[in-house]
N, C-alpha and C. Protein backbone atom coordinates (compact mmCIF):
# COMPACT_ATOMS: atom_id res chain seq x y z
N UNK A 1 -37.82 -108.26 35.24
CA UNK A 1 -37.93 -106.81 35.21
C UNK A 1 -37.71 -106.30 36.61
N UNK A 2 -36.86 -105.45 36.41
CA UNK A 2 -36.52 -104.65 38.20
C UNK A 2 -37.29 -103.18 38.57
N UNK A 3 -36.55 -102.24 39.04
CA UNK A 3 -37.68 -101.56 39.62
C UNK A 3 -36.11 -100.57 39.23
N UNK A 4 -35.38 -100.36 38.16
CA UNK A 4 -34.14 -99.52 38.02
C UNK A 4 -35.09 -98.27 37.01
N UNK A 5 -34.77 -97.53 37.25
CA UNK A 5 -35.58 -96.49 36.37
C UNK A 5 -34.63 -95.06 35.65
N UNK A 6 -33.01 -95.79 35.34
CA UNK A 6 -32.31 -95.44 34.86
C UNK A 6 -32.85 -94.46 33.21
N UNK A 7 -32.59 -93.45 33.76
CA UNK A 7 -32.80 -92.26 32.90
C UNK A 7 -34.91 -92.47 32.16
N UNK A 8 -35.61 -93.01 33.33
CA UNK A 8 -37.15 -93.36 32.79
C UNK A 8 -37.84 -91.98 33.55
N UNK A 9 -39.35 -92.21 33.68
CA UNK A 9 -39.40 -91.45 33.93
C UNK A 9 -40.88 -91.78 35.60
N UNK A 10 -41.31 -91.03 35.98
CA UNK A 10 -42.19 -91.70 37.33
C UNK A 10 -43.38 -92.71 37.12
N UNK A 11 -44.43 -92.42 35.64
CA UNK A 11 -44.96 -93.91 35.74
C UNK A 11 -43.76 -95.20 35.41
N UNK A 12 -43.02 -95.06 34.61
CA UNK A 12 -42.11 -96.09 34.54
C UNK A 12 -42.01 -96.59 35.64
N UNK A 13 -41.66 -96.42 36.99
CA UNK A 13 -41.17 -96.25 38.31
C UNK A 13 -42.48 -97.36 39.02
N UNK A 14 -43.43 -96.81 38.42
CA UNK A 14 -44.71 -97.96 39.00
C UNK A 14 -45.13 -98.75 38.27
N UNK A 15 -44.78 -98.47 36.93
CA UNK A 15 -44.99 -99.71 36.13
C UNK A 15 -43.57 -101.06 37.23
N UNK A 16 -42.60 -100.78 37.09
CA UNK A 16 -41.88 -101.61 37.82
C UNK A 16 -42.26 -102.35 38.63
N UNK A 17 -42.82 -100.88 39.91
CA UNK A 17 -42.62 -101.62 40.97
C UNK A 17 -43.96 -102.57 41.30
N UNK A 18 -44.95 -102.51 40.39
CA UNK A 18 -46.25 -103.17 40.41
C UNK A 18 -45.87 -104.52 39.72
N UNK A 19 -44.76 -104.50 38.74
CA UNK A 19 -44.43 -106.15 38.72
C UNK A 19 -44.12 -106.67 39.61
N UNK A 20 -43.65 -106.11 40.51
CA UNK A 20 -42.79 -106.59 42.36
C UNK A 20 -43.90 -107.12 42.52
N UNK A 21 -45.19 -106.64 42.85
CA UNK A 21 -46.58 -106.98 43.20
C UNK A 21 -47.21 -108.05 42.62
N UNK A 22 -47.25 -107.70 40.78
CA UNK A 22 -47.39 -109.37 40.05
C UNK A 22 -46.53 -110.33 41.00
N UNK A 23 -45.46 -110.45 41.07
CA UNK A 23 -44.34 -111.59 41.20
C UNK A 23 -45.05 -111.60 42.81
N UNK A 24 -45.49 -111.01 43.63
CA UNK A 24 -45.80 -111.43 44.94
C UNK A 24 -46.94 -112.77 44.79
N UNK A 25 -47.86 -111.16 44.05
CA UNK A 25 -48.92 -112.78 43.76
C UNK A 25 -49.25 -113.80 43.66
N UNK A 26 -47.85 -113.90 42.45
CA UNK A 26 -47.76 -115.18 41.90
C UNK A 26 -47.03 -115.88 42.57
N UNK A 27 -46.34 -115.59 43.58
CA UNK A 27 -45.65 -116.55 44.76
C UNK A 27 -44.44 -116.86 44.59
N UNK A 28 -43.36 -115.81 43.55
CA UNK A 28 -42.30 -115.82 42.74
C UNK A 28 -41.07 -115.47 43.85
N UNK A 29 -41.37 -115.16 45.26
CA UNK A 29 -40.36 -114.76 45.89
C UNK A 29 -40.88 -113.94 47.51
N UNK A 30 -40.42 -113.49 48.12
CA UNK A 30 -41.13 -112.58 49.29
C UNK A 30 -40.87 -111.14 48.92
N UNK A 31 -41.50 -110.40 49.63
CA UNK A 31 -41.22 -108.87 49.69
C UNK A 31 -39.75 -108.71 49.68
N UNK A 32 -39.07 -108.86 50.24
CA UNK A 32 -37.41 -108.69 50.95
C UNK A 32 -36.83 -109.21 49.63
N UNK A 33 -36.77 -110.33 49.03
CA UNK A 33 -36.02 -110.66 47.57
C UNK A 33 -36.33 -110.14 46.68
N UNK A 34 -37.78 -109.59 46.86
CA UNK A 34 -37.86 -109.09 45.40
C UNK A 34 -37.74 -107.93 45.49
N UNK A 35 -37.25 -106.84 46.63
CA UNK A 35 -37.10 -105.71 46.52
C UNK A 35 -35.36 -105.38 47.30
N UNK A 36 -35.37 -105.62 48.48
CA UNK A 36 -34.23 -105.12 49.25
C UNK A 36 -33.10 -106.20 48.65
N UNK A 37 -33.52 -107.74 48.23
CA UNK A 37 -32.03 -108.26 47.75
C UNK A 37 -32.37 -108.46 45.93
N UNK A 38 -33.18 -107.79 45.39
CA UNK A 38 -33.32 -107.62 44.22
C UNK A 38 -31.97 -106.50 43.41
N UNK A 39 -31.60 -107.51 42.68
CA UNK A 39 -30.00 -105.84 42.52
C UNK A 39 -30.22 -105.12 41.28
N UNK A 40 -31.46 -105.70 40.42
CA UNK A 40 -31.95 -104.66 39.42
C UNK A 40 -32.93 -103.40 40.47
N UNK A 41 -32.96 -103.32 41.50
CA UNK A 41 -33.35 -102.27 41.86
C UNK A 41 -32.04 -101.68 42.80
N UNK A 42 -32.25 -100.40 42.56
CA UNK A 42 -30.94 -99.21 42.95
C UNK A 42 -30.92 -99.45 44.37
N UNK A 43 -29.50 -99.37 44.64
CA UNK A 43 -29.42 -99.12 45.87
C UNK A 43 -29.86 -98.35 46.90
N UNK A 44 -29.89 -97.30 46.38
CA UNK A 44 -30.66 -95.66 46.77
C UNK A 44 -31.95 -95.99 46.97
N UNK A 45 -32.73 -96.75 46.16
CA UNK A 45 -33.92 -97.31 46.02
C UNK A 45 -34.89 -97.82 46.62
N UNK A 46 -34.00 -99.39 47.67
CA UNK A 46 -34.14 -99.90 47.80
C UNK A 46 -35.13 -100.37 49.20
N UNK A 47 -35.16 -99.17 50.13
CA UNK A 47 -36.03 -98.94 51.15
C UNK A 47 -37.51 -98.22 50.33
N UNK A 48 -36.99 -97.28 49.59
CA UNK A 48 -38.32 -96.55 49.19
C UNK A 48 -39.44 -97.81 48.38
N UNK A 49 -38.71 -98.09 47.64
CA UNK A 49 -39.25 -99.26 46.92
C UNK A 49 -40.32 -100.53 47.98
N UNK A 50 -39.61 -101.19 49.14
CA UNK A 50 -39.69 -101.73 49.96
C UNK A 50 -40.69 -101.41 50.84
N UNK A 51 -40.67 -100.04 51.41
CA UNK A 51 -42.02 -99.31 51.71
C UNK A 51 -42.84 -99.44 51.01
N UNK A 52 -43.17 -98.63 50.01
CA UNK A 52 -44.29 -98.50 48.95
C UNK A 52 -44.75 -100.32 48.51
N UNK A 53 -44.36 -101.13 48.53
CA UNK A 53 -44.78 -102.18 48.26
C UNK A 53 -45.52 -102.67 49.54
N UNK A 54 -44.66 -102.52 50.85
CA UNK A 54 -45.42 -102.65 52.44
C UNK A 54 -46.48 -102.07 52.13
N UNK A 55 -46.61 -100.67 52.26
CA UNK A 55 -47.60 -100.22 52.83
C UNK A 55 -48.49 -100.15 51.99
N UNK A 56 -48.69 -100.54 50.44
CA UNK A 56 -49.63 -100.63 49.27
C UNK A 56 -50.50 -101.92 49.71
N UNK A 57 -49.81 -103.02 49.93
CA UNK A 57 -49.99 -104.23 50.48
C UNK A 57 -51.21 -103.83 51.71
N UNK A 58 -50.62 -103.46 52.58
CA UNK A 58 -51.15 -103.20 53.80
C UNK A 58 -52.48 -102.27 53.85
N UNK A 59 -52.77 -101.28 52.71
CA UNK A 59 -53.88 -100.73 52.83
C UNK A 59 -54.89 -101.11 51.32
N UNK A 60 -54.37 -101.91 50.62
CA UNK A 60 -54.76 -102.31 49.19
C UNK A 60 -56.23 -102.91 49.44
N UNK A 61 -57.01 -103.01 50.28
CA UNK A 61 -58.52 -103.36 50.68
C UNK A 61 -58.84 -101.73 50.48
N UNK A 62 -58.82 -101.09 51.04
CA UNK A 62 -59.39 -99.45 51.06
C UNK A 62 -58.96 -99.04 49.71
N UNK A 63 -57.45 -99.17 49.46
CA UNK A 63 -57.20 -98.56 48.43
C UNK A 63 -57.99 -99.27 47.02
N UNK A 64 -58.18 -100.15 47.25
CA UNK A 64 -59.15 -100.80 45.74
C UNK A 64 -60.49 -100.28 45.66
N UNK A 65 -61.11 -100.34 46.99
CA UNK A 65 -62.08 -99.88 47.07
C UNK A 65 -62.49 -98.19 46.67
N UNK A 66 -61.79 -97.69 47.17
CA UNK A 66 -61.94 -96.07 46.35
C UNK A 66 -61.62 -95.96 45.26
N UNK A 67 -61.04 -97.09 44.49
CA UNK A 67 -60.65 -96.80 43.10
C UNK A 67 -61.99 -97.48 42.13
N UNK A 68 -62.74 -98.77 43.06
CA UNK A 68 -63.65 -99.38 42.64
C UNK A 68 -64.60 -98.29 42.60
N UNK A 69 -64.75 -97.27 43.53
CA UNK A 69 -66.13 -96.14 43.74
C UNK A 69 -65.95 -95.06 42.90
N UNK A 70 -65.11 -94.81 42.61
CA UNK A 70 -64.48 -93.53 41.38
C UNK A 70 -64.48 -94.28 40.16
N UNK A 71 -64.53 -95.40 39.98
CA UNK A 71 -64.46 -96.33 38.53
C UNK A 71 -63.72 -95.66 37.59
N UNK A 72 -62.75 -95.49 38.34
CA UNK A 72 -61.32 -94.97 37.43
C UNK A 72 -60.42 -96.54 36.51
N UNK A 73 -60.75 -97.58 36.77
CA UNK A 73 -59.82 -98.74 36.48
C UNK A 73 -60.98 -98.81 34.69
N UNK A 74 -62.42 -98.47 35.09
CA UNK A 74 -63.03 -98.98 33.63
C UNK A 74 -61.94 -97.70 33.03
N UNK A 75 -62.09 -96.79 33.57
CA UNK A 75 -62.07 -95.28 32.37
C UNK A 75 -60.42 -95.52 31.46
N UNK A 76 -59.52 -96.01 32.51
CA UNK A 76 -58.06 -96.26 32.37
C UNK A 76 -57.63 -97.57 31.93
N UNK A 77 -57.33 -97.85 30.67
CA UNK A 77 -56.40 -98.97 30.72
C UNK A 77 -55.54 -99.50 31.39
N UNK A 78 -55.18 -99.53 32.64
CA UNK A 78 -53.80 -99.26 33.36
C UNK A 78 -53.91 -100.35 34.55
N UNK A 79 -53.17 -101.26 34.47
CA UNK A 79 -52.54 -102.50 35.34
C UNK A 79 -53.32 -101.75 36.95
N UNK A 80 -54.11 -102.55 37.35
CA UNK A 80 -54.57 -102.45 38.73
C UNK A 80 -54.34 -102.07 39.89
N UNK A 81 -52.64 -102.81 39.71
CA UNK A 81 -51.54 -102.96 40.34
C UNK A 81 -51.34 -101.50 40.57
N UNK A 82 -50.59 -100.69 39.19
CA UNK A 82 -50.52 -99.28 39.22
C UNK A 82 -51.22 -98.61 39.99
N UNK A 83 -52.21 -99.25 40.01
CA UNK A 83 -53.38 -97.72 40.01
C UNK A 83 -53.13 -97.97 41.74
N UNK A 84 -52.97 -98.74 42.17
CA UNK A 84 -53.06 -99.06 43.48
C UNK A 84 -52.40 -98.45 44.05
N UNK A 85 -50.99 -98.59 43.53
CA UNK A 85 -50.00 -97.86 44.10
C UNK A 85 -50.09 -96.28 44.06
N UNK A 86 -50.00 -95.67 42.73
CA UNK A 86 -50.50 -94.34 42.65
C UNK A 86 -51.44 -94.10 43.72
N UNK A 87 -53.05 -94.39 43.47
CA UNK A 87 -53.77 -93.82 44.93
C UNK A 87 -52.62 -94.20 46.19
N UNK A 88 -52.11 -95.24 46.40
CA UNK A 88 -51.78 -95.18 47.59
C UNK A 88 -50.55 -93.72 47.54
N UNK A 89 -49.82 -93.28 46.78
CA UNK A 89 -48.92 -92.56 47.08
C UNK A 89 -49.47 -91.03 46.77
N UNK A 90 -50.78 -90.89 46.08
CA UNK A 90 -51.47 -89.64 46.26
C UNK A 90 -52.31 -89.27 47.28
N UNK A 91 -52.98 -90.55 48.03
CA UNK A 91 -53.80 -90.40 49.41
C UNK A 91 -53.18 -90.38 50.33
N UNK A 92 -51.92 -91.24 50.26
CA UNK A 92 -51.63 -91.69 52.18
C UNK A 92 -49.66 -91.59 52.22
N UNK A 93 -49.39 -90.48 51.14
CA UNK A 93 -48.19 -89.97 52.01
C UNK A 93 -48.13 -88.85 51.32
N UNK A 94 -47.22 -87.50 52.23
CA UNK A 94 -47.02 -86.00 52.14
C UNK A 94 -46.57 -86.45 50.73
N UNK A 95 -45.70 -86.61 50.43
CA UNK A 95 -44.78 -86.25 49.40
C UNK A 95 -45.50 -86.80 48.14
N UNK A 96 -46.35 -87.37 47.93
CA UNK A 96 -46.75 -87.64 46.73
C UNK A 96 -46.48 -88.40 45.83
N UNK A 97 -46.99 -88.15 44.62
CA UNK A 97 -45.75 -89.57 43.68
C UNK A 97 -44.56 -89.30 43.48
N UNK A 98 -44.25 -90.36 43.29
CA UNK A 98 -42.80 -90.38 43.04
C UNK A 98 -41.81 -89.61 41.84
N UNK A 99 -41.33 -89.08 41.70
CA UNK A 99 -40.72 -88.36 40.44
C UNK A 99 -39.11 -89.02 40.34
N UNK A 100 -38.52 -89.11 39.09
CA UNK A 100 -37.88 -89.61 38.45
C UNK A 100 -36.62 -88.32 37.91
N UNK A 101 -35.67 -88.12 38.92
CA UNK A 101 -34.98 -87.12 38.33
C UNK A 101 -33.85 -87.04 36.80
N UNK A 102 -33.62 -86.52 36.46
CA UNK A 102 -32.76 -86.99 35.07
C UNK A 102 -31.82 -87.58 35.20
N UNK A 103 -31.07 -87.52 36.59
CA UNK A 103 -29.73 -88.45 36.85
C UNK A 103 -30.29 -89.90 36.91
N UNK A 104 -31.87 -89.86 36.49
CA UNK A 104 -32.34 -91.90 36.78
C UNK A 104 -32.86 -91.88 39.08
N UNK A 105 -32.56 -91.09 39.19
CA UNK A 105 -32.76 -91.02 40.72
C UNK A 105 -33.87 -90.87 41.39
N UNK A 106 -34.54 -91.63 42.38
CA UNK A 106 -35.95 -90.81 42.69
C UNK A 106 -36.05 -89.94 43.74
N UNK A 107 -36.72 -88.94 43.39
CA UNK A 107 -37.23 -87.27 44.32
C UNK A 107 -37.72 -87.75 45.07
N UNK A 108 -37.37 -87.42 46.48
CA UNK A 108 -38.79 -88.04 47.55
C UNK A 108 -39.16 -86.26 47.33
């Protein structure tokens, strides 16, 4: 599964890119293959993608933790992973989540 979000819509977009994150885990590849030489993810993509996996990575101690104190993960069915990323792209950058334009493209 890639991180292409051809005509999907913005959770689609983190459902993706949180498999990037499974597959880290699981020791399936590095950051750099599974995103920048990954070719199911867009070219256009392919930095934004690359970021958001960095810097989710990089603050995912804090970011679990405020999600652990809001006990939003019992209330939500929703892959961990996700949720991680979301807080990280609603707390710690301007632009917010990600949106999914109809051409399949993502809005910064």
């Amino acid at each position: 599964m890639g991180v292409r979000a051809r005509g999907g819509t913005g959770p689609m977009f983190y459902e993706r890119v949180a498999d990037i994150l499974r597959r880290l885990e699981g020791r399936q590849g590095s950051i750099k293959t599974l995103t920048i030489g990954n070719d199911s993810v867009r070219a256009e993509d392919k930095r934004k993608v690359y970021a958001l996996v960095c810097q989710t990575l990089k603050h995912s101690s804090v970011l679990a933790e405020v999600l652990g104190r809001c006990a939003i993960a019992e209330l939500a069915a929703v892959d961990r992973r996700v949720l991680l990323l979301l807080a990280h792209d609603l707390l710690l950058t301007r632009a917010g989540l990600q949106r999914v334009g109809a051409n399949g493209k993502l809005n910064a």
